[in-house]
PDB file of N, CA and C in Angstrom:
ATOM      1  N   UNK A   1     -18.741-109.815  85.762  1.00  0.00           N
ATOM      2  CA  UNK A   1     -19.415-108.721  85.099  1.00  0.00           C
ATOM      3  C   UNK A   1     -18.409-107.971  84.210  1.00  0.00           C
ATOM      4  N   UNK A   2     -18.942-107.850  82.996  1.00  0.00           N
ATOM      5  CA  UNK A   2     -18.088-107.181  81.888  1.00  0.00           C
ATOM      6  C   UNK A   2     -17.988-105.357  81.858  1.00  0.00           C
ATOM      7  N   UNK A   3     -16.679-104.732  81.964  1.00  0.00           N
ATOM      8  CA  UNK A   3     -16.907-103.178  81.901  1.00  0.00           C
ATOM      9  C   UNK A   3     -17.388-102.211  80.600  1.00  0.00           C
ATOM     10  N   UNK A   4     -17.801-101.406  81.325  1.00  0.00           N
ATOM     11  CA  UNK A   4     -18.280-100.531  79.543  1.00  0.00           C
ATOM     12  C   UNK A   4     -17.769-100.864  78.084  1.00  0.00           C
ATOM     13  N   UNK A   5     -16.200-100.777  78.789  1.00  0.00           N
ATOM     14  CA  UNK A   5     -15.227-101.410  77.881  1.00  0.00           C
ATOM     15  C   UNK A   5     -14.885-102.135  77.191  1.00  0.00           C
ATOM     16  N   UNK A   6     -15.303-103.346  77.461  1.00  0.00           N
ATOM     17  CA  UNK A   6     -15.538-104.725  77.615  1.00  0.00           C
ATOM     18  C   UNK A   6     -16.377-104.543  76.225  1.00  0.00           C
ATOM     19  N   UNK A   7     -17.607-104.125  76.950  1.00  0.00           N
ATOM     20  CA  UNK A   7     -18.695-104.343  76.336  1.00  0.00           C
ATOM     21  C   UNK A   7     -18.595-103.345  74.612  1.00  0.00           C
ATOM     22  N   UNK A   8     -18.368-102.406  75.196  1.00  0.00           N
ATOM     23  CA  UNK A   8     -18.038-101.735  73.417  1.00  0.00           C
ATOM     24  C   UNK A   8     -17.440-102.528  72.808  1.00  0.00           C
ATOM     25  N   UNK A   9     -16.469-102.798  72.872  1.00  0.00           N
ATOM     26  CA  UNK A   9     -15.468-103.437  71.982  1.00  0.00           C
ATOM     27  C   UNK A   9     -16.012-104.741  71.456  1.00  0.00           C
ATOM     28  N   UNK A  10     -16.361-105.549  72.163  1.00  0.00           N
ATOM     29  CA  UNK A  10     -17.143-106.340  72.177  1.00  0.00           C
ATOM     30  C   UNK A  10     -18.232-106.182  70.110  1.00  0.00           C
ATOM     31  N   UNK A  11     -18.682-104.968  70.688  1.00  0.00           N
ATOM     32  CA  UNK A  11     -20.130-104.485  69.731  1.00  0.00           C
ATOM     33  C   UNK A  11     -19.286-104.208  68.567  1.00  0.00           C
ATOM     34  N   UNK A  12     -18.041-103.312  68.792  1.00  0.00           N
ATOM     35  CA  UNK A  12     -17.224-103.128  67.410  1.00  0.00           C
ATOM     36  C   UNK A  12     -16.584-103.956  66.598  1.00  0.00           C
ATOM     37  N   UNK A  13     -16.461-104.874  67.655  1.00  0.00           N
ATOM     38  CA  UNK A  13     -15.936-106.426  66.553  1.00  0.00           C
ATOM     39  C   UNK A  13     -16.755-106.780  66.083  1.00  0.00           C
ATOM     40  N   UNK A  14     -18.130-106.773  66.522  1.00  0.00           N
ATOM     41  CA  UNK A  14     -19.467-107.493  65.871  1.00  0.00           C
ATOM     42  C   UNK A  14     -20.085-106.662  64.524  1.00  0.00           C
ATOM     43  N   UNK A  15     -19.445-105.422  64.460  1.00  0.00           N
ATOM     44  CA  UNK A  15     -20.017-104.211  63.547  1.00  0.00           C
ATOM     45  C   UNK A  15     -18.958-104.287  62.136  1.00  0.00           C
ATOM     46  N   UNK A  16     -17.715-104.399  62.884  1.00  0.00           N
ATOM     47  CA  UNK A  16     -16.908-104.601  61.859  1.00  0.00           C
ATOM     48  C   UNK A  16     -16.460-105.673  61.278  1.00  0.00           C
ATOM     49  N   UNK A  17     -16.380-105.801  59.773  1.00  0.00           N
ATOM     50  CA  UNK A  17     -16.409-107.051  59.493  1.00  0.00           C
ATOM     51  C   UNK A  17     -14.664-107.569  59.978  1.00  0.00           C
ATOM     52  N   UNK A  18     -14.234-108.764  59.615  1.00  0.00           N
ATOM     53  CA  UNK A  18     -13.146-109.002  60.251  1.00  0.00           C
ATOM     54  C   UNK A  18     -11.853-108.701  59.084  1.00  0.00           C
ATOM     55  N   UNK A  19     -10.635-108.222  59.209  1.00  0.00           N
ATOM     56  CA  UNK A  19      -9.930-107.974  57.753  1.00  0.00           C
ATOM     57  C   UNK A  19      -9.353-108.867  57.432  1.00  0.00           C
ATOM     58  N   UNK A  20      -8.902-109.370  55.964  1.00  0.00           N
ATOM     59  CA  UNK A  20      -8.315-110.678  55.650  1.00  0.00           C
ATOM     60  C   UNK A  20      -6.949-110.347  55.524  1.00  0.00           C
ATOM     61  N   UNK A  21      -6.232-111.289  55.768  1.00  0.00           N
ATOM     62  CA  UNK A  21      -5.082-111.199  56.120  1.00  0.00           C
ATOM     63  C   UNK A  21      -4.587-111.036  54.645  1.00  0.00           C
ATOM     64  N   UNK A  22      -2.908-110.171  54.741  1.00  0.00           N
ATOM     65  CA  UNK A  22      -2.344-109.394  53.924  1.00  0.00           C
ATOM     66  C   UNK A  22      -1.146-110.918  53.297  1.00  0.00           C
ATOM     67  N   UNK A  23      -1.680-110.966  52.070  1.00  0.00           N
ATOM     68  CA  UNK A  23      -0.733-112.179  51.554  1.00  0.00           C
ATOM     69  C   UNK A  23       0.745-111.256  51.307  1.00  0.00           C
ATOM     70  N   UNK A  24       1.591-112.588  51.088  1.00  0.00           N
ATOM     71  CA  UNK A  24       3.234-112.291  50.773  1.00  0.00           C
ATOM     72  C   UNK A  24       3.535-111.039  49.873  1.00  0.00           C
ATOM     73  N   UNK A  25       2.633-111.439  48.758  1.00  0.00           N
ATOM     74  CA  UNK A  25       2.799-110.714  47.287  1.00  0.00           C
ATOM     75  C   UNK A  25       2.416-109.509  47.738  1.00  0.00           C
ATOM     76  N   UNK A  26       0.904-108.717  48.700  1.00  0.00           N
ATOM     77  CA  UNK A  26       0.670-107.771  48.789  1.00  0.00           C
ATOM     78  C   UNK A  26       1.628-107.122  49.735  1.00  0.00           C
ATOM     79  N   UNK A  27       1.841-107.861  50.838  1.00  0.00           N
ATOM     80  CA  UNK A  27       2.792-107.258  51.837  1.00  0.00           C
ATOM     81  C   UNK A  27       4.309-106.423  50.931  1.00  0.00           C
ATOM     82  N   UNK A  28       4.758-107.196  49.502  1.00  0.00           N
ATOM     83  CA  UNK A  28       5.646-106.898  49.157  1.00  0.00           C
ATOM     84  C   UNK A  28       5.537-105.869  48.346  1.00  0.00           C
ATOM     85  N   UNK A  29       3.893-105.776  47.446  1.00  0.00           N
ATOM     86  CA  UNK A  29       3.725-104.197  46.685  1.00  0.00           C
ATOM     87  C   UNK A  29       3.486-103.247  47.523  1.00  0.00           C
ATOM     88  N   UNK A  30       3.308-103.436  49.299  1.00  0.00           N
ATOM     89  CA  UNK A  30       3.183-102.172  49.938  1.00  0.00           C
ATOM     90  C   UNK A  30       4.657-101.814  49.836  1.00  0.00           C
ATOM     91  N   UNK A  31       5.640-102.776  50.086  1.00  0.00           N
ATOM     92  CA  UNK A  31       6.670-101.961  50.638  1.00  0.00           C
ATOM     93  C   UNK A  31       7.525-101.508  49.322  1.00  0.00           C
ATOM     94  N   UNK A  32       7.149-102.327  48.004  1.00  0.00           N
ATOM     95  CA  UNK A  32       8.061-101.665  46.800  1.00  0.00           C
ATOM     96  C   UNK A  32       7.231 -99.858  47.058  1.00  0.00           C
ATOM     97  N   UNK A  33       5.672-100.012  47.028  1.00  0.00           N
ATOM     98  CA  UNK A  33       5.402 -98.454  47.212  1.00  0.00           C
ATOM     99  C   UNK A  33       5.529 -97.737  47.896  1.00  0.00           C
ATOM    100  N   UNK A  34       5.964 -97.990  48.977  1.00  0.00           N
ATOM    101  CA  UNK A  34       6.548 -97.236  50.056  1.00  0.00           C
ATOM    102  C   UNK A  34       8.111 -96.248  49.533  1.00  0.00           C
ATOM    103  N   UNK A  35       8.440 -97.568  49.095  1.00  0.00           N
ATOM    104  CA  UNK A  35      10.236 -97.273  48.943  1.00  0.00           C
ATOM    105  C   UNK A  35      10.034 -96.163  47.693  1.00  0.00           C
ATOM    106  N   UNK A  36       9.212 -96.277  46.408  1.00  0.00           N
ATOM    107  CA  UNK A  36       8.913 -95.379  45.732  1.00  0.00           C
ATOM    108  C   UNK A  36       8.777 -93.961  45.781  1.00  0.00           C
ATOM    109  N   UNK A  37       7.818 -93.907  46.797  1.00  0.00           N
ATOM    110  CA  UNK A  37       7.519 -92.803  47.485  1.00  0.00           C
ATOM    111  C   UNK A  37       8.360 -91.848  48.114  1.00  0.00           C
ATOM    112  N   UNK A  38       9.104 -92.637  48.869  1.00  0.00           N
ATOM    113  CA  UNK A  38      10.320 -92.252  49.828  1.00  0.00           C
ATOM    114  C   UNK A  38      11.559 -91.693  48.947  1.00  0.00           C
ATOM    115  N   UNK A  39      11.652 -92.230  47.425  1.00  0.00           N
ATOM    116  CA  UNK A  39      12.051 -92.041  46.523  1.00  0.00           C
ATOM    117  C   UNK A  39      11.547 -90.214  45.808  1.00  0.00           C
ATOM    118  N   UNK A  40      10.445 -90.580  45.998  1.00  0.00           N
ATOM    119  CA  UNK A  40       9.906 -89.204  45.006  1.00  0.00           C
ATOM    120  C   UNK A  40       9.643 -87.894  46.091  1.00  0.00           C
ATOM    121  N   UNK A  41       9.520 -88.287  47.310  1.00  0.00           N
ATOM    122  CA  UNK A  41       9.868 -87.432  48.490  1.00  0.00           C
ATOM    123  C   UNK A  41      10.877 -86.702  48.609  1.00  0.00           C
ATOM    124  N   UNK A  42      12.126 -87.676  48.404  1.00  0.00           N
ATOM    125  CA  UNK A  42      13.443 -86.831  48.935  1.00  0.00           C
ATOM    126  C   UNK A  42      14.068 -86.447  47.325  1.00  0.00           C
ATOM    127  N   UNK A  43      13.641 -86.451  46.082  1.00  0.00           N
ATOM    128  CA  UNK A  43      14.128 -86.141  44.863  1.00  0.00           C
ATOM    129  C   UNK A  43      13.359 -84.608  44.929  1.00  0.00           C
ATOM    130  N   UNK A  44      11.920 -84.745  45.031  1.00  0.00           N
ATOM    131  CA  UNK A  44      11.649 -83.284  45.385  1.00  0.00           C
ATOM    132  C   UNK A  44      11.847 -82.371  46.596  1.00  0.00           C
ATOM    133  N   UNK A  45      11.935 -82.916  47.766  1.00  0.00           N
ATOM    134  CA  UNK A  45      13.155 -82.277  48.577  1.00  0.00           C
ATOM    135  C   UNK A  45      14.167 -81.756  48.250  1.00  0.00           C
ATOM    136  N   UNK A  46      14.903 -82.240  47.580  1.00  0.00           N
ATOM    137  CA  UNK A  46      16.285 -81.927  47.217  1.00  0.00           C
ATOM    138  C   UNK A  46      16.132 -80.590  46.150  1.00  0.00           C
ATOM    139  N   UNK A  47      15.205 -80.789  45.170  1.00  0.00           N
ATOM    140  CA  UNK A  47      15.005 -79.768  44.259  1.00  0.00           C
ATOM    141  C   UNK A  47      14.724 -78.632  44.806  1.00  0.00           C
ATOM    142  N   UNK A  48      13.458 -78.649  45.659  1.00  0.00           N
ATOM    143  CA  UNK A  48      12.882 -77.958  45.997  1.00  0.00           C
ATOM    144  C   UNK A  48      13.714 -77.121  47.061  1.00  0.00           C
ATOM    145  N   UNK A  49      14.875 -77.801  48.067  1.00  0.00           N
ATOM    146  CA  UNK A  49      15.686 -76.781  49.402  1.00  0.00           C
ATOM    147  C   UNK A  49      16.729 -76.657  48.460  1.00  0.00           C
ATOM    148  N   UNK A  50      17.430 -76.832  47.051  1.00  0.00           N
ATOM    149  CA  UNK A  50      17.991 -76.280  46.481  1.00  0.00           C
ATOM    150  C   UNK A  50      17.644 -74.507  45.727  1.00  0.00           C
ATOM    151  N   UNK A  51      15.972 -74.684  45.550  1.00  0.00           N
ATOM    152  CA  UNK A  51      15.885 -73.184  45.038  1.00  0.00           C
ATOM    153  C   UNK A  51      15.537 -72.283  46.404  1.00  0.00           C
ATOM    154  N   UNK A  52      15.271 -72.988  47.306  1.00  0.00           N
ATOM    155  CA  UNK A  52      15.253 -72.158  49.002  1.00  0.00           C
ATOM    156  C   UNK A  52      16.278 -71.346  49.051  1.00  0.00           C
ATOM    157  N   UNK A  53      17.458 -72.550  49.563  1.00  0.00           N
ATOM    158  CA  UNK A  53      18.826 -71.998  49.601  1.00  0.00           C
ATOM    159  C   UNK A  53      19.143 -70.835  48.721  1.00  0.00           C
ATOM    160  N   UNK A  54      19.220 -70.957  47.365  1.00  0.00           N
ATOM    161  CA  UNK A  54      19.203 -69.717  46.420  1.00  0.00           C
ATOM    162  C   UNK A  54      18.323 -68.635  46.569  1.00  0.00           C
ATOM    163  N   UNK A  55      17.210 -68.586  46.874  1.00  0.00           N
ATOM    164  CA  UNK A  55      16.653 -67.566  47.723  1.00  0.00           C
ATOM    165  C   UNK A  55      17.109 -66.821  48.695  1.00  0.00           C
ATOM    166  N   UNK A  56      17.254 -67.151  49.754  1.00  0.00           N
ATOM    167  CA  UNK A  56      17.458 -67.298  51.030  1.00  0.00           C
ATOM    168  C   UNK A  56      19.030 -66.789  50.428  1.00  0.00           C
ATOM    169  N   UNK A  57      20.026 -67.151  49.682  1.00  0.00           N
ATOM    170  CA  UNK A  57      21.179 -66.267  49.684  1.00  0.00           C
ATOM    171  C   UNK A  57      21.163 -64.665  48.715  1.00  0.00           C
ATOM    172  N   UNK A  58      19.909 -64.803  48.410  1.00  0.00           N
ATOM    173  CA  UNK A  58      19.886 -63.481  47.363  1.00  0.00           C
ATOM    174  C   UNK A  58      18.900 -62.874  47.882  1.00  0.00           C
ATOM    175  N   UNK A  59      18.536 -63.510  49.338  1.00  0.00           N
ATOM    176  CA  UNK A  59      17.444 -62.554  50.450  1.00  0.00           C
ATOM    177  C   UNK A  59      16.139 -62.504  49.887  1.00  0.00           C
ATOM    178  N   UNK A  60      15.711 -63.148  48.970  1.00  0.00           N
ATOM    179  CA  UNK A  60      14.371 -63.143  48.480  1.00  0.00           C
ATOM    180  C   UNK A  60      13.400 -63.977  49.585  1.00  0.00           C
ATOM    181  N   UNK A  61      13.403 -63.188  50.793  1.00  0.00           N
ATOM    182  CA  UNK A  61      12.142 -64.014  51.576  1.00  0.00           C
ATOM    183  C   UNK A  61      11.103 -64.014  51.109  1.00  0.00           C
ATOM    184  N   UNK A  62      10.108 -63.565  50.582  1.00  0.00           N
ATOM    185  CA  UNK A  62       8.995 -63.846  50.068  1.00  0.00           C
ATOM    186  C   UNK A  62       8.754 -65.083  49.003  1.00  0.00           C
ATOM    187  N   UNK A  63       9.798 -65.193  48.327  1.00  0.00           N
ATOM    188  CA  UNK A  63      10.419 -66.093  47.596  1.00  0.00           C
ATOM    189  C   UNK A  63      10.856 -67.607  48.097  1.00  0.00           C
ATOM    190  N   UNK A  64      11.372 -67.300  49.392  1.00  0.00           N
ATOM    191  CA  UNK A  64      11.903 -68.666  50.453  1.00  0.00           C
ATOM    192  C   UNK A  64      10.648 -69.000  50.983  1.00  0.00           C
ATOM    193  N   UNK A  65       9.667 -68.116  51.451  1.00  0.00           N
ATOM    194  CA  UNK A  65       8.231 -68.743  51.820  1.00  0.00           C
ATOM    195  C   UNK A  65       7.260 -69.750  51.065  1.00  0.00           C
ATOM    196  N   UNK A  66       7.528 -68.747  49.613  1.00  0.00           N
ATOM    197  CA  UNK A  66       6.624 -69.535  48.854  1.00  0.00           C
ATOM    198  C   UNK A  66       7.253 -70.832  48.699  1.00  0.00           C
ATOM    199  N   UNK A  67       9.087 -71.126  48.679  1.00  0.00           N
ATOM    200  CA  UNK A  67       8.967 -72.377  48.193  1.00  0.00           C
ATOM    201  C   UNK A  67       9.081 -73.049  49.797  1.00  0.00           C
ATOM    202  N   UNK A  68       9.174 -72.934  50.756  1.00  0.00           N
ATOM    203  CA  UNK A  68       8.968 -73.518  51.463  1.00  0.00           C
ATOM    204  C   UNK A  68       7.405 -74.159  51.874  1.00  0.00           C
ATOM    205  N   UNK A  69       6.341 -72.843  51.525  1.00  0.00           N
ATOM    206  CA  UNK A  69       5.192 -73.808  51.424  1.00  0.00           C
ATOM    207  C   UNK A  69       5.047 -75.041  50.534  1.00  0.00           C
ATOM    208  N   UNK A  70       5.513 -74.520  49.494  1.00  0.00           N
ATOM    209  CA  UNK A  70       5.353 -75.693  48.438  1.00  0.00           C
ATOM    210  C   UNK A  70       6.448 -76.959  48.471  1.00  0.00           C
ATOM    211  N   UNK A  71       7.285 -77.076  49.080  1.00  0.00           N
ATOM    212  CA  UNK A  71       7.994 -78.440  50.030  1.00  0.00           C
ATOM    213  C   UNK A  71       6.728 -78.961  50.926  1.00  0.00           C
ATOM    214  N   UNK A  72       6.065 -78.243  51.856  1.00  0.00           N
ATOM    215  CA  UNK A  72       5.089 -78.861  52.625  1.00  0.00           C
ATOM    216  C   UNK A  72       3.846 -78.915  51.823  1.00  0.00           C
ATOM    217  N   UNK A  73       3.500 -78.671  50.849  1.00  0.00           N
ATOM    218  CA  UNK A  73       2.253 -78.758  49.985  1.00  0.00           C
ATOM    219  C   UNK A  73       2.770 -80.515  48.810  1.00  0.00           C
ATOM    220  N   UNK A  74       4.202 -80.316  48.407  1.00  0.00           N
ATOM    221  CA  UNK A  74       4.543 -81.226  47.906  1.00  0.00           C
ATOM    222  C   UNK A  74       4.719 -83.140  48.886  1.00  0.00           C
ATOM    223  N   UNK A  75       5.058 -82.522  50.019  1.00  0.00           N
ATOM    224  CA  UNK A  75       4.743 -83.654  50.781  1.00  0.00           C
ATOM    225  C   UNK A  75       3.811 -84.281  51.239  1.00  0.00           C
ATOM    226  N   UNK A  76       2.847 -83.366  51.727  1.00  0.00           N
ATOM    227  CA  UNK A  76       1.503 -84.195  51.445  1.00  0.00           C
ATOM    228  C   UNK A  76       1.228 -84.372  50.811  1.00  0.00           C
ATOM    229  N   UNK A  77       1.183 -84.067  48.912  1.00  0.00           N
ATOM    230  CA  UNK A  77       0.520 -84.750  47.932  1.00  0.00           C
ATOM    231  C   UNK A  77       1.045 -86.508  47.616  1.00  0.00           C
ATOM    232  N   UNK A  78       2.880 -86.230  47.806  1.00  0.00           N
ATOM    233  CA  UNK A  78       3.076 -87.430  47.728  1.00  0.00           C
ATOM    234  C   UNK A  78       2.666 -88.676  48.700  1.00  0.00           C
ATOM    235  N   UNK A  79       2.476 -87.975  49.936  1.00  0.00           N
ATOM    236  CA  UNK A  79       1.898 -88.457  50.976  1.00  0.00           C
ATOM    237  C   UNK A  79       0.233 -89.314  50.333  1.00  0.00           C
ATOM    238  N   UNK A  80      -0.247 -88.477  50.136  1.00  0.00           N
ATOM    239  CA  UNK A  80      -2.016 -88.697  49.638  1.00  0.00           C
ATOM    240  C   UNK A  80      -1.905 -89.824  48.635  1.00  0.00           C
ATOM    241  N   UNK A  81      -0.632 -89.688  47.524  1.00  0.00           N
ATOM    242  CA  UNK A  81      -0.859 -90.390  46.606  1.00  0.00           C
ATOM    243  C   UNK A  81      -0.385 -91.944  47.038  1.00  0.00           C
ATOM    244  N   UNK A  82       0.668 -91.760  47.880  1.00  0.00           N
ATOM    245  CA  UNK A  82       1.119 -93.203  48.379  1.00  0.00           C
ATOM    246  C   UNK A  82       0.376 -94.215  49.542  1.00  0.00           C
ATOM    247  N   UNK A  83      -1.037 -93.114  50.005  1.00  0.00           N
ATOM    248  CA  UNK A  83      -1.843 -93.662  50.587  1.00  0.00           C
ATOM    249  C   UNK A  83      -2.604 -94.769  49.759  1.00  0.00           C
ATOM    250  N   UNK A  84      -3.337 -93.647  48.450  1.00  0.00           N
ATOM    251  CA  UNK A  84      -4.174 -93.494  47.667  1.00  0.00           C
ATOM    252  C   UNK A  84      -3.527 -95.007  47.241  1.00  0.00           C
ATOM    253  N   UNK A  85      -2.683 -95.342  46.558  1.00  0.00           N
ATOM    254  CA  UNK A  85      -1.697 -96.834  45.608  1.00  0.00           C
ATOM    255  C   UNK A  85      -1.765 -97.622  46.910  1.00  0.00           C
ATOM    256  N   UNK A  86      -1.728 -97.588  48.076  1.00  0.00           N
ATOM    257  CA  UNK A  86      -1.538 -98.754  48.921  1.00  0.00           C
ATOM    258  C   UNK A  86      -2.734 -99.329  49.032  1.00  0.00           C
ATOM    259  N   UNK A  87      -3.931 -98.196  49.016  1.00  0.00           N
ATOM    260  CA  UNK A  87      -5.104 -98.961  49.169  1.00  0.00           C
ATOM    261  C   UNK A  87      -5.660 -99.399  48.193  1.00  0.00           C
ATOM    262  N   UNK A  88      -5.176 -99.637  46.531  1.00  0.00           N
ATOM    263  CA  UNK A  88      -5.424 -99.331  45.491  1.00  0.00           C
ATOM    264  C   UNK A  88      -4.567-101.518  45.635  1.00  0.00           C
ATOM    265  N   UNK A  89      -3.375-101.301  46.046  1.00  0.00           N
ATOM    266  CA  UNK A  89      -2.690-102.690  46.033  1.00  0.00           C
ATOM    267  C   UNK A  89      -3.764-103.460  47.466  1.00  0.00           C
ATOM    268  N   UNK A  90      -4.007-102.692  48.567  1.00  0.00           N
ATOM    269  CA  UNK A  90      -4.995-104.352  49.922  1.00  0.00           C
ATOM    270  C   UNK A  90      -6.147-104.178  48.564  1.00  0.00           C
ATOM    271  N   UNK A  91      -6.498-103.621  48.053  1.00  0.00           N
ATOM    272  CA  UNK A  91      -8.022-104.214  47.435  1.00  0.00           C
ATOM    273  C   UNK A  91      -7.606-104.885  46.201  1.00  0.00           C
ATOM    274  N   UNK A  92      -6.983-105.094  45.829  1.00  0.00           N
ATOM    275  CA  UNK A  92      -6.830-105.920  44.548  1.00  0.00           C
ATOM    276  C   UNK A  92      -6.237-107.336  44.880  1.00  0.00           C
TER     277      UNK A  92
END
């Protein structure tokens, strides 16, 4: 006798279609976009805890907030966009 468990999973393989496997060429534009990314991540990092720091020594906290939000506002966009190109490279 099969458990609940069993049995769902079972139904979700049957619901979902099956995914085709990731050829050489695509496996290799995920990871050039990855490395891109990782690229445009830590270039605006760098910019961005450079005008912190300068804040932060001329005591402008209100100033260190805002750019600290915008380090975490900037990382998820690059985040979104390097989602956005990966799924842009499995469908093609």
């Amino acid at each position: 006798m099969k458990s609940a468990y069993e049995l769902a999973m079972e139904r979700l393989a049957k619901s979902e279609p099956a995914a085709k496997p990731v050829s050489a060429a695509t496996k290799a534009r995920l990871a050039e976009i990855d490395t891109l990314y990782k690229g445009k991540v830590a270039e605006r990092e760098v910019f961005l805890k450079q005008q912190l720091n300068k804040a932060l020594a001329e005591g402008q906290l209100d100033e260190a907030d805002k750019v600290r939000a915008q380090i975490a506002h900037e990382k998820a966009r690059l985040e979104e966009e390097r989602e956005e190109e990966k799924e842009r490279a499995r469908r093609a």
